[in-house]
N, C-alpha and C. Protein backbone atom coordinates (compact mmCIF):
# COMPACT_ATOMS: atom_id res chain seq x y z
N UNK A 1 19.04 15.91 0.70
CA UNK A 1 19.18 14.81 -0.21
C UNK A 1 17.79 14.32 -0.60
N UNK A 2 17.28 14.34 -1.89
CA UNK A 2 16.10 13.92 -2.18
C UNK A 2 16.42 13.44 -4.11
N UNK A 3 15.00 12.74 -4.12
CA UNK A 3 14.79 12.85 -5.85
C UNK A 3 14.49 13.63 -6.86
N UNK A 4 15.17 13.94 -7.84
CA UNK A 4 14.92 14.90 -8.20
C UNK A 4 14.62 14.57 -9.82
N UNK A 5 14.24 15.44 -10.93
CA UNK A 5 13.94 15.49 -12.15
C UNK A 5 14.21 16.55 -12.41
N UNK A 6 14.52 16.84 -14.06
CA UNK A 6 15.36 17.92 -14.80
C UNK A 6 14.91 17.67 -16.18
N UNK A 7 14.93 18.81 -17.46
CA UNK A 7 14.96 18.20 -18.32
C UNK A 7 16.29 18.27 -19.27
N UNK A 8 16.86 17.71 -19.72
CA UNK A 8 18.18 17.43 -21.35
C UNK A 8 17.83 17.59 -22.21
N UNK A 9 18.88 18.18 -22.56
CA UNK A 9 18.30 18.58 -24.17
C UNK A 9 19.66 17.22 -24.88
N UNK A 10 18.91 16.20 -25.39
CA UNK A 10 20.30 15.83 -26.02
C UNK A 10 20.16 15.66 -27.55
N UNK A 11 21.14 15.96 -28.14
CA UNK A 11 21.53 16.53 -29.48
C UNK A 11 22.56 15.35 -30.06
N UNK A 12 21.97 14.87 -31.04
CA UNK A 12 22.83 13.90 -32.13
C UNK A 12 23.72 14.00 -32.79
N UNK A 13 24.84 13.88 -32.33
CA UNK A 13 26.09 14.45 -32.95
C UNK A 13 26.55 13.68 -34.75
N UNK A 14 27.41 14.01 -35.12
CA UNK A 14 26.87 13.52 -37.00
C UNK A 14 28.18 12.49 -36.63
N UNK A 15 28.85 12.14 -35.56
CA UNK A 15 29.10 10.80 -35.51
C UNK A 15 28.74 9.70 -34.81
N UNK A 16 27.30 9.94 -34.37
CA UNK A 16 25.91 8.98 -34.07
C UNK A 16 26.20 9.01 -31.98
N UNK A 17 26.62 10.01 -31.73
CA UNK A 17 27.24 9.89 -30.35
C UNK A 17 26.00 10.81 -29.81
N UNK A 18 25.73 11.40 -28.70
CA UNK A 18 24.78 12.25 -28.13
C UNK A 18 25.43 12.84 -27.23
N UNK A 19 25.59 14.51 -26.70
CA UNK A 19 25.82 15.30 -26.20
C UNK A 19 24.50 16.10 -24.96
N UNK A 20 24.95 15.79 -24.15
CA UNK A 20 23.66 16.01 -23.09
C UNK A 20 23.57 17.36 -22.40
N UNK A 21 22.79 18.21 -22.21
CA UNK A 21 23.06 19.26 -21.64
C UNK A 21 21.20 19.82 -20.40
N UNK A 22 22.41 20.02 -19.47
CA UNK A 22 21.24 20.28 -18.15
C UNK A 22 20.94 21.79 -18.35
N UNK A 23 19.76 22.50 -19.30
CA UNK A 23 20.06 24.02 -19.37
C UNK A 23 20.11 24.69 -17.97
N UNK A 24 19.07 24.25 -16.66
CA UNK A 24 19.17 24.47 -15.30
C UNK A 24 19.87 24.38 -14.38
N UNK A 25 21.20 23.36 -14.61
CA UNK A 25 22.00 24.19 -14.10
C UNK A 25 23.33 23.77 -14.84
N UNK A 26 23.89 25.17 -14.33
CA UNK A 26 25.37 25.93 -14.64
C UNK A 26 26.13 24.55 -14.56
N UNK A 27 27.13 24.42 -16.15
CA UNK A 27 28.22 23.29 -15.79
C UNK A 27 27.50 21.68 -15.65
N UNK A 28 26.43 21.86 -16.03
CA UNK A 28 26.08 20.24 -16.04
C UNK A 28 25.82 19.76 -17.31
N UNK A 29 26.71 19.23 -17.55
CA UNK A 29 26.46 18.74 -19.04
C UNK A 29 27.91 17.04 -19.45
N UNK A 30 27.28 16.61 -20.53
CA UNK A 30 27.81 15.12 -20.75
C UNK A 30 27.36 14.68 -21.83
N UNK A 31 28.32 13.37 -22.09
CA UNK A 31 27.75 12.62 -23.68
C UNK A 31 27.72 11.06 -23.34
N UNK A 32 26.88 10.53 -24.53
CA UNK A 32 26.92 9.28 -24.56
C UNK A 32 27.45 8.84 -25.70
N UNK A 33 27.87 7.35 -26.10
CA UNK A 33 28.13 6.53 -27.24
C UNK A 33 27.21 6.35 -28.01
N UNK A 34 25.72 6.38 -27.05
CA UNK A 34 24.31 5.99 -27.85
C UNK A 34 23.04 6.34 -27.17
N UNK A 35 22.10 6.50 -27.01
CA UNK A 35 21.54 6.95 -26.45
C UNK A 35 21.24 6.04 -25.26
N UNK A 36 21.44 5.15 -24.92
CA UNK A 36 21.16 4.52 -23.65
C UNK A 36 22.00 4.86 -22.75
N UNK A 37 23.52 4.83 -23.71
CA UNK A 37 24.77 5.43 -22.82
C UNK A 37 24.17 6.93 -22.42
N UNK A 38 24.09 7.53 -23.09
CA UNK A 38 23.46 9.26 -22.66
C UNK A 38 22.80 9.01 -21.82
N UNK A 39 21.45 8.60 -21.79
CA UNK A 39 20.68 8.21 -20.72
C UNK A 39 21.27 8.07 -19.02
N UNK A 40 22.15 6.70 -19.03
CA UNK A 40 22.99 6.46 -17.99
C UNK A 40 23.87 7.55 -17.52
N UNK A 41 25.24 8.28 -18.76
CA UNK A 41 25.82 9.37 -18.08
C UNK A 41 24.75 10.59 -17.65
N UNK A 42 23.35 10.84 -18.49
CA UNK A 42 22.61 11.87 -17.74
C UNK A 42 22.58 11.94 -16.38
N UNK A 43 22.25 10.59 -15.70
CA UNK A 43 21.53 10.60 -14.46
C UNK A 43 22.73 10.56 -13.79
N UNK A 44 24.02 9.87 -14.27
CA UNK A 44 25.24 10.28 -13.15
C UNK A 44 25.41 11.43 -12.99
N UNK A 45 25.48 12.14 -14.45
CA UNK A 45 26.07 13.60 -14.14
C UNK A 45 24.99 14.67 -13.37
N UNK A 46 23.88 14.46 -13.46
CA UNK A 46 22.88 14.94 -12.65
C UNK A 46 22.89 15.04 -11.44
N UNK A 47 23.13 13.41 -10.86
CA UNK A 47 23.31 13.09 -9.55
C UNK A 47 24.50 14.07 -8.60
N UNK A 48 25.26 13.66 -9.50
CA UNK A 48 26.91 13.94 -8.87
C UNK A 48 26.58 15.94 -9.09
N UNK A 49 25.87 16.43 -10.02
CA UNK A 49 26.20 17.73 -9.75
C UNK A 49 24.67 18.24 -8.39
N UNK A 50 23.65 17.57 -8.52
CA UNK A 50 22.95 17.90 -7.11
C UNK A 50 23.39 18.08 -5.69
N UNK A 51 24.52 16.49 -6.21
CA UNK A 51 24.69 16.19 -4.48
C UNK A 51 26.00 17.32 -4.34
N UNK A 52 26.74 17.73 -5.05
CA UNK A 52 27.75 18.48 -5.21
C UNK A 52 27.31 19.58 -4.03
N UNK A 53 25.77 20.18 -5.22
CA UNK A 53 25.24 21.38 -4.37
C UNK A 53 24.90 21.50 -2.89
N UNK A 54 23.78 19.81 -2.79
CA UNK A 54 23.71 19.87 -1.52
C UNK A 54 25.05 19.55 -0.68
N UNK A 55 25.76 19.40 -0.82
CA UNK A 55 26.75 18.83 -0.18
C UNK A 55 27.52 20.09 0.36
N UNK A 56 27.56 21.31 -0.32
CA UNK A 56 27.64 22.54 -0.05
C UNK A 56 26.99 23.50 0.25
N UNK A 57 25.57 22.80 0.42
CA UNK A 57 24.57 23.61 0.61
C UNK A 57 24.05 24.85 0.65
N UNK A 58 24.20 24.72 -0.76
CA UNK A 58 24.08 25.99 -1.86
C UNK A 58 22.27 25.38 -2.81
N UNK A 59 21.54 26.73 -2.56
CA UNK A 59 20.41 26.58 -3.12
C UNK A 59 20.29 25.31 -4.57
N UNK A 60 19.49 24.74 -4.43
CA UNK A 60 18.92 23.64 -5.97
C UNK A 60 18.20 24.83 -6.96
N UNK A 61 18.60 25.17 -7.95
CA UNK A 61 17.46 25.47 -8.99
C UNK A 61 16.33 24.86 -9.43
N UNK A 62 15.15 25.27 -9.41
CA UNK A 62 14.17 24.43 -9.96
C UNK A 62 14.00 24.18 -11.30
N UNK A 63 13.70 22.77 -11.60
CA UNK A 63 13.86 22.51 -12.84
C UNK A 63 12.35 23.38 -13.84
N UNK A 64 13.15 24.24 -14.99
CA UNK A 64 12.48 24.70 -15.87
C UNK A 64 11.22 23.77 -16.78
N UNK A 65 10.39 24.08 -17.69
CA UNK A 65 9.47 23.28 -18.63
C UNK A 65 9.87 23.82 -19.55
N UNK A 66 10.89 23.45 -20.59
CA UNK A 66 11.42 23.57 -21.68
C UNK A 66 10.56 22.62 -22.66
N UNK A 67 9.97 23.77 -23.88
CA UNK A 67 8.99 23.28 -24.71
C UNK A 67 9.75 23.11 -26.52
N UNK A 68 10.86 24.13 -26.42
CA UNK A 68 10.97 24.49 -27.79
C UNK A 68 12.46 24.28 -27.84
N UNK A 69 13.29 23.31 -28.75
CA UNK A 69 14.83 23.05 -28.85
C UNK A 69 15.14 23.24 -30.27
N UNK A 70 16.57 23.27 -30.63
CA UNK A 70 17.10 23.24 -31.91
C UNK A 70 16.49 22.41 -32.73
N UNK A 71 16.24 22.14 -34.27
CA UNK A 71 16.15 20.81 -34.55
C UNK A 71 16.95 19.91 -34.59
N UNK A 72 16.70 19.12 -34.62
CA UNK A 72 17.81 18.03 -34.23
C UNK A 72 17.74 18.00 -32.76
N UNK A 73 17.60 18.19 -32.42
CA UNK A 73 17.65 17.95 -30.46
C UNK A 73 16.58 17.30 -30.42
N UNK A 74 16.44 16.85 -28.64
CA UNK A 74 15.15 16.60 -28.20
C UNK A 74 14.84 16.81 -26.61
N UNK A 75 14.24 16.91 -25.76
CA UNK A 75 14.04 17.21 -24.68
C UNK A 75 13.77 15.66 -23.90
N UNK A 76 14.57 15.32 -22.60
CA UNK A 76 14.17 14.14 -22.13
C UNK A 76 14.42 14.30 -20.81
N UNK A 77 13.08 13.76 -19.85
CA UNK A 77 13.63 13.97 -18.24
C UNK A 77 14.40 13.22 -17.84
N UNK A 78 14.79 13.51 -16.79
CA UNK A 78 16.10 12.50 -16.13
C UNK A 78 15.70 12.86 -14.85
N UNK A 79 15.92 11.39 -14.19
CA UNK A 79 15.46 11.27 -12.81
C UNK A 79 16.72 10.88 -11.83
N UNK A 80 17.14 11.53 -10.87
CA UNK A 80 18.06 10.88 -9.89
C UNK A 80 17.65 10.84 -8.10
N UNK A 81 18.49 10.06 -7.71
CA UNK A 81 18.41 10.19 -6.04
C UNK A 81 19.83 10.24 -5.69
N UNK A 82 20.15 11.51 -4.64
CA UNK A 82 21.07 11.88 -4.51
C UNK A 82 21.59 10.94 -3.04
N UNK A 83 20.81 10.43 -2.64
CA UNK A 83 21.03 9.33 -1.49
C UNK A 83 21.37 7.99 -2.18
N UNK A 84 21.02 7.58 -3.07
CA UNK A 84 21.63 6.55 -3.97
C UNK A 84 22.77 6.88 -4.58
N UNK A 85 23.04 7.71 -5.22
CA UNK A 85 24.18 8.35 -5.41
C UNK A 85 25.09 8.07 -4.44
N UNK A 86 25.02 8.74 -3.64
CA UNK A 86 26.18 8.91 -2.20
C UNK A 86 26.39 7.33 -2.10
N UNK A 87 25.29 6.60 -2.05
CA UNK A 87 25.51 5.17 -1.50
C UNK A 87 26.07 4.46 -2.34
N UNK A 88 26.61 4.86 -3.80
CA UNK A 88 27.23 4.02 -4.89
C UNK A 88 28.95 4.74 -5.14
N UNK A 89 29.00 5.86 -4.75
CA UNK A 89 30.04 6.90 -4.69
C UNK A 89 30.80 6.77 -3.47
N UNK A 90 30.35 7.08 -2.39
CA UNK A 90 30.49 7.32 -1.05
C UNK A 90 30.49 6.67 -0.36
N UNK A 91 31.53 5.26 -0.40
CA UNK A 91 31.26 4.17 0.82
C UNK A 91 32.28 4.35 1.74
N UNK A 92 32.95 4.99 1.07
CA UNK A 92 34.54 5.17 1.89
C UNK A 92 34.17 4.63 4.14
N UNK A 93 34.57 3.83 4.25
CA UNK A 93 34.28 3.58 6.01
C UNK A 93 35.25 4.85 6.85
N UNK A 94 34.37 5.39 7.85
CA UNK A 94 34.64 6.35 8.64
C UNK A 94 34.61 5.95 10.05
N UNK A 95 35.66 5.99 10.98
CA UNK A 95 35.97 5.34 12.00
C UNK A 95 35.29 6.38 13.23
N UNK A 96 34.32 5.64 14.04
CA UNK A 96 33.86 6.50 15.13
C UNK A 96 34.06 6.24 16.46
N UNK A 97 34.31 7.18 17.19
CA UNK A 97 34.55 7.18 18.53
C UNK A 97 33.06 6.80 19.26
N UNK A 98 32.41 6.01 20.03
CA UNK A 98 31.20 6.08 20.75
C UNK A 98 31.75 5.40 22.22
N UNK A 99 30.65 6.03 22.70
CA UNK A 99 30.76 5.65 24.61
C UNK A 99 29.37 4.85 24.75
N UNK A 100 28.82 3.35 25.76
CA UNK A 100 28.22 2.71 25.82
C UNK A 100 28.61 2.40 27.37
N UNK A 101 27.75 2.05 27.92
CA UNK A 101 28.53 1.50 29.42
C UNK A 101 28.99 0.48 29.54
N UNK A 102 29.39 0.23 30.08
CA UNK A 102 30.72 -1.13 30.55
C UNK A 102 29.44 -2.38 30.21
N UNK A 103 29.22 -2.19 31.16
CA UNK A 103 27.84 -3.63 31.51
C UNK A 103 27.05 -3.88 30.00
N UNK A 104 26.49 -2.90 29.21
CA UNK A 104 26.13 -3.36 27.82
C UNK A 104 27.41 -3.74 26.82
N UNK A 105 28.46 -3.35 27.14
CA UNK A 105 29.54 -3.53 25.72
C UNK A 105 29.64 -5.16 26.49
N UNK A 106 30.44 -5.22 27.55
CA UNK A 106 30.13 -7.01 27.91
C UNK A 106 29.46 -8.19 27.34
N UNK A 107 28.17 -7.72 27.76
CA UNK A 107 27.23 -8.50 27.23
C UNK A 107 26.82 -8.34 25.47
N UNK A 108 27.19 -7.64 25.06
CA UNK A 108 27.43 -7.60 23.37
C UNK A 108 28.45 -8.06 22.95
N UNK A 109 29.67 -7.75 23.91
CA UNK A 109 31.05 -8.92 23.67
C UNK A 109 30.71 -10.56 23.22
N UNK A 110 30.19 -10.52 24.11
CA UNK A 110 29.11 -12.07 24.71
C UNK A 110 28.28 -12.64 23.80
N UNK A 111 28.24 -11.59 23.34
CA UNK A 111 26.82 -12.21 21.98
C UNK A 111 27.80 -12.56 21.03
N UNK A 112 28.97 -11.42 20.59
CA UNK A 112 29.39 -11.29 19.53
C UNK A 112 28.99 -10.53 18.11
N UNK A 113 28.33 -9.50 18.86
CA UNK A 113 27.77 -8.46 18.18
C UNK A 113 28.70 -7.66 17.06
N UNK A 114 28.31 -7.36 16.10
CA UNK A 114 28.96 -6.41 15.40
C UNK A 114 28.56 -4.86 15.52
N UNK A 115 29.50 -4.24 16.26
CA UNK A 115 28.59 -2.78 16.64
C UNK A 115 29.23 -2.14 15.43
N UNK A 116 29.98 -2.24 14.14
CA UNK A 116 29.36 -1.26 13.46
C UNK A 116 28.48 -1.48 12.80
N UNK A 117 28.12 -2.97 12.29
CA UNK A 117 27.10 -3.23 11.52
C UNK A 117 25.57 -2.45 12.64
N UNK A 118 25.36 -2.95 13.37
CA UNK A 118 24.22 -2.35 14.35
C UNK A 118 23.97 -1.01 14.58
N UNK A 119 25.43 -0.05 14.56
CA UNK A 119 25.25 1.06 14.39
C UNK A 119 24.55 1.45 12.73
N UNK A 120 25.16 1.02 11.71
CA UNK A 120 24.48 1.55 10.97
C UNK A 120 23.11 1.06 10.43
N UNK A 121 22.92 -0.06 10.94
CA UNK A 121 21.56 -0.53 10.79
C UNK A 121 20.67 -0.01 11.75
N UNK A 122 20.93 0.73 12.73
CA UNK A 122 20.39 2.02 13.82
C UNK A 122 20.25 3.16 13.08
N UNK A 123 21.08 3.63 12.56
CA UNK A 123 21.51 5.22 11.82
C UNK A 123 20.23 4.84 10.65
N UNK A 124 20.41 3.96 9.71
CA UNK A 124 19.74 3.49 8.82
C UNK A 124 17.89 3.79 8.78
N UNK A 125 17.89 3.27 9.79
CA UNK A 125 16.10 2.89 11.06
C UNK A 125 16.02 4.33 11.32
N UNK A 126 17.16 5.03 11.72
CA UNK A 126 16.36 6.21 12.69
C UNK A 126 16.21 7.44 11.32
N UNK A 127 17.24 7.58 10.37
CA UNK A 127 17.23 8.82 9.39
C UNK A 127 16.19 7.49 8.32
N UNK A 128 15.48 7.00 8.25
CA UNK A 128 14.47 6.26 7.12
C UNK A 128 14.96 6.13 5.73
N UNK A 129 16.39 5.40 5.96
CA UNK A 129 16.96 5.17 4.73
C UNK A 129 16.92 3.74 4.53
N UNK A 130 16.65 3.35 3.16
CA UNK A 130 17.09 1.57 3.44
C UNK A 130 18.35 1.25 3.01
């Protein structure tokens, strides 16, 4: 899971809409209403097809330097994080089994601790995610 950049080719459709296309990889492609909308669906559809890959962990293509497009087109990078992604997609809560000894779960009883919040604010700290 990392950040990544690509370039789009997006193309002005003659009813003022934009059509986005990832030439690097296979099947990634999208439109907008306007170009800000394009912009926004770029980086989802970007996102969602990276993390796809890693998620199957199947090689990333490296993004090409595309110099020369149709006219009418234009070339624009797009930037995503596939860990932001997951974290806007992927909240779904997953229930875990953990073992702690008697004598610490007590005294966290005691406090009134929230051990999943602490767990993932642990998980969080230890893989250097914020």
């Amino acid at each position: 899971m990392a950040k990544y950049v690509y370039p789009a080719i997006f193309t002005k459709e003659k009813n003022g809409k934009y059509s986005i296309v990832f030439p690097d990889l296979e099947g990634c492609y999208t439109s907008g209403d306007n170009l800000a909308d394009g912009i926004y669906m770029a980086e989802d559809v970007l996102a969602f097809t990276l993390y796809s890959l890693e998620k199957r962990h199947q090689p990333i293509p490296s993004p090409s330097h595309i110099s020369k497009v149709e006219n009418g087109s234009f070339i624009n990078q797009i930037a995503c994080d596939t860990i932001d992604y997951q974290k806007r997609n992927n909240n779904k809560s997953v229930k875990k089994t953990l073992s702690i000894p008697e004598w610490l779960n007590e005294i966290a009883m005691d406090a009134n601790l929230n051990f999943s919040q602490i767990l993932q604010d642990a998980l969080k700290a230890k893989l250097g995610l914020h």
